[in-house]
PDB file of N, CA and C in Angstrom:
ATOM      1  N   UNK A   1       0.821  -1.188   0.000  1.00  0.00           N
ATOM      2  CA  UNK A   1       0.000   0.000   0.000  1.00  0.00           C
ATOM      3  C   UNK A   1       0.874   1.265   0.000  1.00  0.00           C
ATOM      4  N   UNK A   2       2.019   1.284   1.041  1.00  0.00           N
ATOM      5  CA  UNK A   2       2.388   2.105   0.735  1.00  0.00           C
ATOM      6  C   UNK A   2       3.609   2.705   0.333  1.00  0.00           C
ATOM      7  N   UNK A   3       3.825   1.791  -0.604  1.00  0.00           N
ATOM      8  CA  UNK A   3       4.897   1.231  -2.023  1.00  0.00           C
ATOM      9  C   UNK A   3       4.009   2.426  -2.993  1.00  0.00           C
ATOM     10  N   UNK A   4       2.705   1.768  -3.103  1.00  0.00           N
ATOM     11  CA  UNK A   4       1.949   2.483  -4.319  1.00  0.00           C
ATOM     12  C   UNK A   4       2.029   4.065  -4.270  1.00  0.00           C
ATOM     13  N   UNK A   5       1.504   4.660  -3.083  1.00  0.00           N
ATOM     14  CA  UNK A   5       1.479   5.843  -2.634  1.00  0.00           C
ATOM     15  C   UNK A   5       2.618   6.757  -2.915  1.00  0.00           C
ATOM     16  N   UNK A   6       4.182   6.452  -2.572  1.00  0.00           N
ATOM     17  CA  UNK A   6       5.390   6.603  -2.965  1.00  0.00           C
ATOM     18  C   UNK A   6       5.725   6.394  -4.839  1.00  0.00           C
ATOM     19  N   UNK A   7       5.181   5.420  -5.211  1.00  0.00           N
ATOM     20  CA  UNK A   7       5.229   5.556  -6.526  1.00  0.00           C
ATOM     21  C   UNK A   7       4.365   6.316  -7.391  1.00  0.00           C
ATOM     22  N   UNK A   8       3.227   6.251  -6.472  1.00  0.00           N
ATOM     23  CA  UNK A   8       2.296   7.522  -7.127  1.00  0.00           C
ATOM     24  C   UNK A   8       3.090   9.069  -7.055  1.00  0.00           C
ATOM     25  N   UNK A   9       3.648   9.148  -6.044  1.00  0.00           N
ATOM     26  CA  UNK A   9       4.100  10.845  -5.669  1.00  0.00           C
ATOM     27  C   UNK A   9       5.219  10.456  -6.489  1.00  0.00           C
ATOM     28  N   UNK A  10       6.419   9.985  -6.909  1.00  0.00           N
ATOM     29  CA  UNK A  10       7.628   9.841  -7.877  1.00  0.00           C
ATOM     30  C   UNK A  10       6.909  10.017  -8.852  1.00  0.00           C
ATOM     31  N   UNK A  11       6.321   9.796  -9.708  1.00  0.00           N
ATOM     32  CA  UNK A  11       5.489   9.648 -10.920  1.00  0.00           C
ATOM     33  C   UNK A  11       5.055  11.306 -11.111  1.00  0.00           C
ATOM     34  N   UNK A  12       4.254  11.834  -9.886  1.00  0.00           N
ATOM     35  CA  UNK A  12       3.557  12.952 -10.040  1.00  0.00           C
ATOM     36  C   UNK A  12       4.805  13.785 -10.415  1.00  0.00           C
ATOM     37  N   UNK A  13       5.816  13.551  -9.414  1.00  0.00           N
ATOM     38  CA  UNK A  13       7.110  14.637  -9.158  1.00  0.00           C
ATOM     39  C   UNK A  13       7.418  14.819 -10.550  1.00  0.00           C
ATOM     40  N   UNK A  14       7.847  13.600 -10.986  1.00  0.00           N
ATOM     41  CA  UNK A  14       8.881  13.550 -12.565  1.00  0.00           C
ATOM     42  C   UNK A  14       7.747  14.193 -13.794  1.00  0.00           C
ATOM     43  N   UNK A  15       6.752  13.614 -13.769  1.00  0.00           N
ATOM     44  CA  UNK A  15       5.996  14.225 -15.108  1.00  0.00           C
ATOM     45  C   UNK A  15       5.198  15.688 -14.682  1.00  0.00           C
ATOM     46  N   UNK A  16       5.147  16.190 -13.366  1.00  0.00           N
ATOM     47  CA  UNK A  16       4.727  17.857 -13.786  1.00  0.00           C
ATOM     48  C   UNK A  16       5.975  18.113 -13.886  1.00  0.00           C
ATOM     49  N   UNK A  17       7.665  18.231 -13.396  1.00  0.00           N
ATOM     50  CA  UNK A  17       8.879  18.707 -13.819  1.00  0.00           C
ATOM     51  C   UNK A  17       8.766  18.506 -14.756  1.00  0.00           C
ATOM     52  N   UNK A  18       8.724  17.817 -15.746  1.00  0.00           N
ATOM     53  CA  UNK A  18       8.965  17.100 -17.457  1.00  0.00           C
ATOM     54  C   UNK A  18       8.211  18.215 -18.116  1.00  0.00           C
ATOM     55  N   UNK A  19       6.811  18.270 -18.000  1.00  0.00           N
ATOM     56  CA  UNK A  19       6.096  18.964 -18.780  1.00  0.00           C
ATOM     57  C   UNK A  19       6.080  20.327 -18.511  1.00  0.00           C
ATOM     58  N   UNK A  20       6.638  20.516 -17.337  1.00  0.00           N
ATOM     59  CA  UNK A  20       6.674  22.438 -17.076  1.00  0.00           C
ATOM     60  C   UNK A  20       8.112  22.746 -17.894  1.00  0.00           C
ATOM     61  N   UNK A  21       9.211  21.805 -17.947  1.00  0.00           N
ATOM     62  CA  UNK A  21      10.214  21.677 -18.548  1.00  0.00           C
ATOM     63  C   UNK A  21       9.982  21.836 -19.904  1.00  0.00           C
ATOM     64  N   UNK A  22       9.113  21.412 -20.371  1.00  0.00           N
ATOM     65  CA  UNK A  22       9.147  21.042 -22.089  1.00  0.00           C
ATOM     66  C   UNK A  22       8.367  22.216 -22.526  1.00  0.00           C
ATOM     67  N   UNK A  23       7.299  22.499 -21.663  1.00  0.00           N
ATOM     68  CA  UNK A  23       6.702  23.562 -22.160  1.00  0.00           C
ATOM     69  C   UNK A  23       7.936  25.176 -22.126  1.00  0.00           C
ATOM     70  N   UNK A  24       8.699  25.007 -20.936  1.00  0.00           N
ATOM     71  CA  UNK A  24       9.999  26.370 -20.797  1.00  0.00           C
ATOM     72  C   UNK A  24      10.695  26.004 -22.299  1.00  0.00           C
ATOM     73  N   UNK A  25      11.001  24.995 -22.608  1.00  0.00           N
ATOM     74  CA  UNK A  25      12.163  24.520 -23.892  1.00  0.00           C
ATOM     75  C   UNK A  25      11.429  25.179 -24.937  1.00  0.00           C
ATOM     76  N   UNK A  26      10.321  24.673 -25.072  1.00  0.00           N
ATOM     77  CA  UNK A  26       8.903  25.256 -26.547  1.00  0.00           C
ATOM     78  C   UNK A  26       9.639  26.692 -26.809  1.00  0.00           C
ATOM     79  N   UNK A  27       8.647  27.293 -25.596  1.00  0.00           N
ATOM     80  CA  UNK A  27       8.420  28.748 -25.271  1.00  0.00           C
ATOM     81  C   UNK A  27       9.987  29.255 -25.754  1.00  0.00           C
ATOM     82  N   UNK A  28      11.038  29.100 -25.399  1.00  0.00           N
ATOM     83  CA  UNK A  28      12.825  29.177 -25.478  1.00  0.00           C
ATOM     84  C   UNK A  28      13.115  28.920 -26.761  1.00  0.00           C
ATOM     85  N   UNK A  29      12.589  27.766 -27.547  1.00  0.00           N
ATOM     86  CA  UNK A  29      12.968  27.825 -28.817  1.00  0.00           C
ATOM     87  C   UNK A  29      12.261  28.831 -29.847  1.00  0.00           C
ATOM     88  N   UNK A  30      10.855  29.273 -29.679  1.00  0.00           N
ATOM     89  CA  UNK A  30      10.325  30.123 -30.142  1.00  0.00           C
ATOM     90  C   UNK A  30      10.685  31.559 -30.262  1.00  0.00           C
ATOM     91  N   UNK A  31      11.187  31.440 -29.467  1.00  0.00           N
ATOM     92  CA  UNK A  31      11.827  33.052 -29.342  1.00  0.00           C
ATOM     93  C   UNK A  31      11.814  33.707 -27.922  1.00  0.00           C
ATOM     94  N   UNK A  32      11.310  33.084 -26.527  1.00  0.00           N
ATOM     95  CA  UNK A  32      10.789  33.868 -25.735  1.00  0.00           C
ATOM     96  C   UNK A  32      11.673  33.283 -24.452  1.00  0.00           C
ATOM     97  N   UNK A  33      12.191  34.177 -24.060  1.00  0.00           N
ATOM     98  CA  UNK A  33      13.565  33.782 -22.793  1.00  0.00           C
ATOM     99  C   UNK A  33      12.363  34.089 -21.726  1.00  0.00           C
ATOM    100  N   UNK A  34      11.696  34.437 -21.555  1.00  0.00           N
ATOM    101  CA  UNK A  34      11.471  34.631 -20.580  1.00  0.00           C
ATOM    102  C   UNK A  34      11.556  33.576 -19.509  1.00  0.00           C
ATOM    103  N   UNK A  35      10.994  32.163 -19.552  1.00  0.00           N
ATOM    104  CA  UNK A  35      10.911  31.084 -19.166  1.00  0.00           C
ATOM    105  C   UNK A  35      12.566  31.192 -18.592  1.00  0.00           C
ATOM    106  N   UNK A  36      13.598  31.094 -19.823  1.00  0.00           N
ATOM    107  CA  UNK A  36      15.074  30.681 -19.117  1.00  0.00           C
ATOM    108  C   UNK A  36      15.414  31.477 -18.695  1.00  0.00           C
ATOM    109  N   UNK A  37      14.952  32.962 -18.408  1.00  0.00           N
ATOM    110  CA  UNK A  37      15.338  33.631 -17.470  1.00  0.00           C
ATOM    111  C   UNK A  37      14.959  33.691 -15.987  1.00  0.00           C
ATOM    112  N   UNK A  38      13.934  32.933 -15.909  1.00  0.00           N
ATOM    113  CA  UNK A  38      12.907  32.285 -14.961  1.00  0.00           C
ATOM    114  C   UNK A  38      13.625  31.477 -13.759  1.00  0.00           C
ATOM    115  N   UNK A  39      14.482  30.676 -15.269  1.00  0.00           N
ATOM    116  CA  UNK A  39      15.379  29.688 -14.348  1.00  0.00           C
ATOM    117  C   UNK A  39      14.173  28.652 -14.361  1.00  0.00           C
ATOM    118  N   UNK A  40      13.101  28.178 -15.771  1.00  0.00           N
ATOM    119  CA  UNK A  40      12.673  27.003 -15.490  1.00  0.00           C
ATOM    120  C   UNK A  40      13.219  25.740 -16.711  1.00  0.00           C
ATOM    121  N   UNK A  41      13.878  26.273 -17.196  1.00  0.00           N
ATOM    122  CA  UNK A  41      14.807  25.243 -18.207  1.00  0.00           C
ATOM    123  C   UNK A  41      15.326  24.131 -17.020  1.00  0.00           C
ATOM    124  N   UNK A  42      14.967  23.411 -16.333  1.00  0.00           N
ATOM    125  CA  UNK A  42      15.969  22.716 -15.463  1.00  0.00           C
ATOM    126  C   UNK A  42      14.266  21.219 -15.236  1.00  0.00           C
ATOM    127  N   UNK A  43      15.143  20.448 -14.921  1.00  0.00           N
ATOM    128  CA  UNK A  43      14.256  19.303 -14.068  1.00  0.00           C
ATOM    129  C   UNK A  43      14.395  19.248 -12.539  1.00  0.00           C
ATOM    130  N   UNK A  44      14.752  20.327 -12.405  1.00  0.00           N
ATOM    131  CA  UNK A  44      14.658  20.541 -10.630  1.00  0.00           C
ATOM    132  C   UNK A  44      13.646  20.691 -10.322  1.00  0.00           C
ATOM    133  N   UNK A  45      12.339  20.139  -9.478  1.00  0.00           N
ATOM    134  CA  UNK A  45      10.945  20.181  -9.198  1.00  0.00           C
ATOM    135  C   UNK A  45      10.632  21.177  -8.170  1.00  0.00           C
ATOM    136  N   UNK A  46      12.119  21.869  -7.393  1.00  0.00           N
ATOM    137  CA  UNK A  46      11.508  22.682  -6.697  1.00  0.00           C
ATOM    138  C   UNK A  46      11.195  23.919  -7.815  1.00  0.00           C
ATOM    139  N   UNK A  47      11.951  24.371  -8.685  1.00  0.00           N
ATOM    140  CA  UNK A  47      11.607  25.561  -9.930  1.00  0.00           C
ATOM    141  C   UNK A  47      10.569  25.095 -10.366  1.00  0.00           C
ATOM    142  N   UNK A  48       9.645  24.111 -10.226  1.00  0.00           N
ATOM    143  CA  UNK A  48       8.447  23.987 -10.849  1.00  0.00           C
ATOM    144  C   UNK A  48       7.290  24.026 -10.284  1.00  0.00           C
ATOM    145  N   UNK A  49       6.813  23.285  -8.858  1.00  0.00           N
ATOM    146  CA  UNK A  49       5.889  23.391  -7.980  1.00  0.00           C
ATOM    147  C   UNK A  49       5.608  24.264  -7.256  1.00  0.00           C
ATOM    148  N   UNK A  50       4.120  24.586  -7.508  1.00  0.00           N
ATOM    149  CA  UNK A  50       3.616  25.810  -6.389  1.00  0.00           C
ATOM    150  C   UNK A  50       3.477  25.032  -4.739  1.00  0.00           C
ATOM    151  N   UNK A  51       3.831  25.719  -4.005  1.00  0.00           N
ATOM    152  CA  UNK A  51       3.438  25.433  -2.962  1.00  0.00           C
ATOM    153  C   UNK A  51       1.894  25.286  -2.686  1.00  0.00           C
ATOM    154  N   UNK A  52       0.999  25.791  -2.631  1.00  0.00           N
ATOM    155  CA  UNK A  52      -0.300  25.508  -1.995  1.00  0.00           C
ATOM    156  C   UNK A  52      -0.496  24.469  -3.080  1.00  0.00           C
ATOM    157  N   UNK A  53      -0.775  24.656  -4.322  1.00  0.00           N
ATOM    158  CA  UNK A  53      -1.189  23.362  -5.081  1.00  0.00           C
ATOM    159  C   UNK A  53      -0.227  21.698  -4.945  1.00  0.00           C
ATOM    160  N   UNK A  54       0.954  21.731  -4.148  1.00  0.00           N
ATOM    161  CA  UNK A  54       1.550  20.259  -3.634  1.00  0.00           C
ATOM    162  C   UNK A  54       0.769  20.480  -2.305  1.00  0.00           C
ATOM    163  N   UNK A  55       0.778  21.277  -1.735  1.00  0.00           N
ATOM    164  CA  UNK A  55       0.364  20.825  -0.415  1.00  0.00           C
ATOM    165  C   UNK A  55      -1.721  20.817  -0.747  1.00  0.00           C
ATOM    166  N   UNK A  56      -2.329  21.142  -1.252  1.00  0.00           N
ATOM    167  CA  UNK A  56      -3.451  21.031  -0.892  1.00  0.00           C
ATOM    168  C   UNK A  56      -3.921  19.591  -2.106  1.00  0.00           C
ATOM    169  N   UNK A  57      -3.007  19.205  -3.089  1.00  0.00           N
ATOM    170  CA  UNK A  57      -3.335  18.090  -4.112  1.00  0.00           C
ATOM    171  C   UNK A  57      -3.383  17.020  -2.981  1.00  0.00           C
ATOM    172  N   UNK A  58      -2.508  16.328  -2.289  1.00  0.00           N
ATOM    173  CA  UNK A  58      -2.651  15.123  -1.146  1.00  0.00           C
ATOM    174  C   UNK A  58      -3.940  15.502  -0.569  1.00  0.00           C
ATOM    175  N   UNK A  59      -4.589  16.102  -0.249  1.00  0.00           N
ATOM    176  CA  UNK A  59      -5.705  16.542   0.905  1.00  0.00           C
ATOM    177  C   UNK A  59      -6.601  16.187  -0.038  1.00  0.00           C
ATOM    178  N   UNK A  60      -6.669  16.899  -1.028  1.00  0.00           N
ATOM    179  CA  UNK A  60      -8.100  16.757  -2.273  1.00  0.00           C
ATOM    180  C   UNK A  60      -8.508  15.420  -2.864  1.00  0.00           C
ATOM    181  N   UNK A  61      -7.493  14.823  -2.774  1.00  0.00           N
ATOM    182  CA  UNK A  61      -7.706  12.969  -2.878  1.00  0.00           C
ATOM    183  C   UNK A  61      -8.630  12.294  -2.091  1.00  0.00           C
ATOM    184  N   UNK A  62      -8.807  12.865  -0.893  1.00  0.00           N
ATOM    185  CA  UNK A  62      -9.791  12.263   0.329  1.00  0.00           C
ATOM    186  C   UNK A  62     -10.744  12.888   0.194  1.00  0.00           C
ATOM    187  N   UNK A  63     -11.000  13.757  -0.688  1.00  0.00           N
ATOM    188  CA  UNK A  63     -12.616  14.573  -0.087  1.00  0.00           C
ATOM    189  C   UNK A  63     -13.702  13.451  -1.782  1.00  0.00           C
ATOM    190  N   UNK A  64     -15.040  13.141  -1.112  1.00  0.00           N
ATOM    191  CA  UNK A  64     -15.732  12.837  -1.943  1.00  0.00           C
ATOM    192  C   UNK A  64     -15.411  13.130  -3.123  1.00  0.00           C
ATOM    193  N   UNK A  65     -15.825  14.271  -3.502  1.00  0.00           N
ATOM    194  CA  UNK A  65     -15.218  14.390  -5.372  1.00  0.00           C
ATOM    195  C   UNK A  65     -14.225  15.567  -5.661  1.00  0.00           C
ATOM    196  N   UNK A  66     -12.877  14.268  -5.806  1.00  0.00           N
ATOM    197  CA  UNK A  66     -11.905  15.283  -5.675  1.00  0.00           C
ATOM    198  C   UNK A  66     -11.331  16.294  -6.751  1.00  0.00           C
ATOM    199  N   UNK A  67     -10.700  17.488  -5.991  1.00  0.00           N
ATOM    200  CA  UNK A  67     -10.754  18.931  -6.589  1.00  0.00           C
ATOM    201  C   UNK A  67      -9.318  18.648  -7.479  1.00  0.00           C
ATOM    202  N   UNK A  68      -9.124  19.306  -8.781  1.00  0.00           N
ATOM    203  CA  UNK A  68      -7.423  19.033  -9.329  1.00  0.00           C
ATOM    204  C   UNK A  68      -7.253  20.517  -9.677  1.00  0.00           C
ATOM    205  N   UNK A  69      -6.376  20.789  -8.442  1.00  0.00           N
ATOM    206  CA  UNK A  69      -5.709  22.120  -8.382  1.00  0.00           C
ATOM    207  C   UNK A  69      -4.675  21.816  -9.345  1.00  0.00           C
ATOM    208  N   UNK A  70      -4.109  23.243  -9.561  1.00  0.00           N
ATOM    209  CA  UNK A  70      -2.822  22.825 -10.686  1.00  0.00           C
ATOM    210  C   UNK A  70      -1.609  23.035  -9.623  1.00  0.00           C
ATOM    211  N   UNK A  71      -0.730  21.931 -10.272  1.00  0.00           N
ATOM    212  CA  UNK A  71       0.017  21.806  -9.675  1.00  0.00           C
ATOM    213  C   UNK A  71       1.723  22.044  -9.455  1.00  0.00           C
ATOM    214  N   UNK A  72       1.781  22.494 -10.749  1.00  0.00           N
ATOM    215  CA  UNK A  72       2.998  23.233 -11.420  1.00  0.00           C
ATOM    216  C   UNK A  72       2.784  24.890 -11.164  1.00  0.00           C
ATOM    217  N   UNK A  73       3.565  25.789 -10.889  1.00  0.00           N
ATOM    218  CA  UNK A  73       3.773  27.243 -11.309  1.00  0.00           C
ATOM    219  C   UNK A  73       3.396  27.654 -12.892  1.00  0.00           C
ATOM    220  N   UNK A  74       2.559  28.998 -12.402  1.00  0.00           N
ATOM    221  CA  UNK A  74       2.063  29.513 -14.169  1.00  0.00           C
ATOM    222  C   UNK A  74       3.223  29.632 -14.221  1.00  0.00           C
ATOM    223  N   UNK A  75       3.531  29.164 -15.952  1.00  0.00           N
ATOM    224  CA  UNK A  75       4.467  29.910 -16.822  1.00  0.00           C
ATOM    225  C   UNK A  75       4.417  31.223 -17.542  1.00  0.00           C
ATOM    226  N   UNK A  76       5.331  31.990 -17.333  1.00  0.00           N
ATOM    227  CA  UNK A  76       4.868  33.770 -17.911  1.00  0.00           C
ATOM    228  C   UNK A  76       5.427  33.561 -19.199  1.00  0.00           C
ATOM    229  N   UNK A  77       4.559  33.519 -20.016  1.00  0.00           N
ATOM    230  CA  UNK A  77       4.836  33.827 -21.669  1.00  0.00           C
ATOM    231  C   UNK A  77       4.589  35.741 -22.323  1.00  0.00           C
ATOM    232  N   UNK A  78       5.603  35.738 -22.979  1.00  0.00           N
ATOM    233  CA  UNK A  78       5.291  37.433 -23.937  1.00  0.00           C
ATOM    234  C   UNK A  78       5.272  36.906 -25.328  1.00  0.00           C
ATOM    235  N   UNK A  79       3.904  36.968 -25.863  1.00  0.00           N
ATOM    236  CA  UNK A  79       4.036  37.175 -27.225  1.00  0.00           C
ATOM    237  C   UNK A  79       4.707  37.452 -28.114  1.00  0.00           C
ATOM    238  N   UNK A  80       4.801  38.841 -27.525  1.00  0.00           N
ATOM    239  CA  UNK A  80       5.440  39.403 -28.122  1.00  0.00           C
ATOM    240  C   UNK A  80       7.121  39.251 -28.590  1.00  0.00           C
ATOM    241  N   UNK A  81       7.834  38.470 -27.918  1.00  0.00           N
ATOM    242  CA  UNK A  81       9.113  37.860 -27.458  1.00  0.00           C
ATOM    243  C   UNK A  81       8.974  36.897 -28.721  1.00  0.00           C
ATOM    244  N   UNK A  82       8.078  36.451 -29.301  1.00  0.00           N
ATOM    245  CA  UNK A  82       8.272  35.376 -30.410  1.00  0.00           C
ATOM    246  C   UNK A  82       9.007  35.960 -31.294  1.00  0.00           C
ATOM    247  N   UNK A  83       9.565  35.040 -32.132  1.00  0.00           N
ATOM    248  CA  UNK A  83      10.277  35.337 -33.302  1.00  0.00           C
ATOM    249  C   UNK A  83       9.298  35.459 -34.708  1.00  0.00           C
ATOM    250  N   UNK A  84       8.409  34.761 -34.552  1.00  0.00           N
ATOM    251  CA  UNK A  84       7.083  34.974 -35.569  1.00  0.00           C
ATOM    252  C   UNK A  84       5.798  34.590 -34.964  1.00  0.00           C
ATOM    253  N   UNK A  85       5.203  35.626 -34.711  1.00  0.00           N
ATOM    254  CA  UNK A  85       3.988  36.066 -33.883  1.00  0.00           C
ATOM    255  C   UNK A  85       2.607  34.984 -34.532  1.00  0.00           C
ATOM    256  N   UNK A  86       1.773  34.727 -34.129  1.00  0.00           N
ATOM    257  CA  UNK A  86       0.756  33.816 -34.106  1.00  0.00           C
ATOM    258  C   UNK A  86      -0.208  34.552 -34.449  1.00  0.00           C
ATOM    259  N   UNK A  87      -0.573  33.399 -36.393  1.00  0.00           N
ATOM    260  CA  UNK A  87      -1.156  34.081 -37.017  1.00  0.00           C
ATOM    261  C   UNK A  87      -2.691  34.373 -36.504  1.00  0.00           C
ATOM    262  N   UNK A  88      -2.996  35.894 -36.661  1.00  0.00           N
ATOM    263  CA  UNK A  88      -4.517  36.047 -36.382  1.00  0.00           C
ATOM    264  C   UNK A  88      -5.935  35.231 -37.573  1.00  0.00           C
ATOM    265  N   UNK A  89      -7.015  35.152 -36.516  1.00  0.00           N
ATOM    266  CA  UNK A  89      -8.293  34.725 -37.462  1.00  0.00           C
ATOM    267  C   UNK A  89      -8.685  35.720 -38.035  1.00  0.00           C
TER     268      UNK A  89
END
């Protein structure tokens, strides 16, 4: 039981780092530092997790129907920072 629990939280750890990661790399190759100036180019999970959303995700598991806070830090994107801006409709 609580083998699973531990492999559940390793799992959570590695894939929100991965994907807050990949999304900083995107954003970085596009044209927009902001992210690597951020300091979120890295797989270090503390540069990635908000505090209240790790600490209140364990709690929200136990309540009847549970709540999915986000659990990674917003990423600050500038448009404008692109190298070729996103075509309008």
């Amino acid at each position: 039981m609580y083998a699973l629990i531990v492999f559940e939280l390793v799992v959570m750890v590695l894939s929100i780092s991965l994907h807050d990661c990949a999304q900083a790399w995107a954003a970085n190759r596009l044209g927009d530092p902001t992210a690597r100036m951020m300091g979120r180019l890295t797989m270090n999970p503390v540069r990635h997790f908000d505090l209240l959303g790790t600490l209140i995700w364990p709690v929200s598991l136990h309540l009847p129907q549970p709540a999915h806070p986000r659990l990674g830090q917003a990423h600050h994107l500038h448009p404008r920072n692109f190298r070729t801006p996103p075509a309008t409709r």
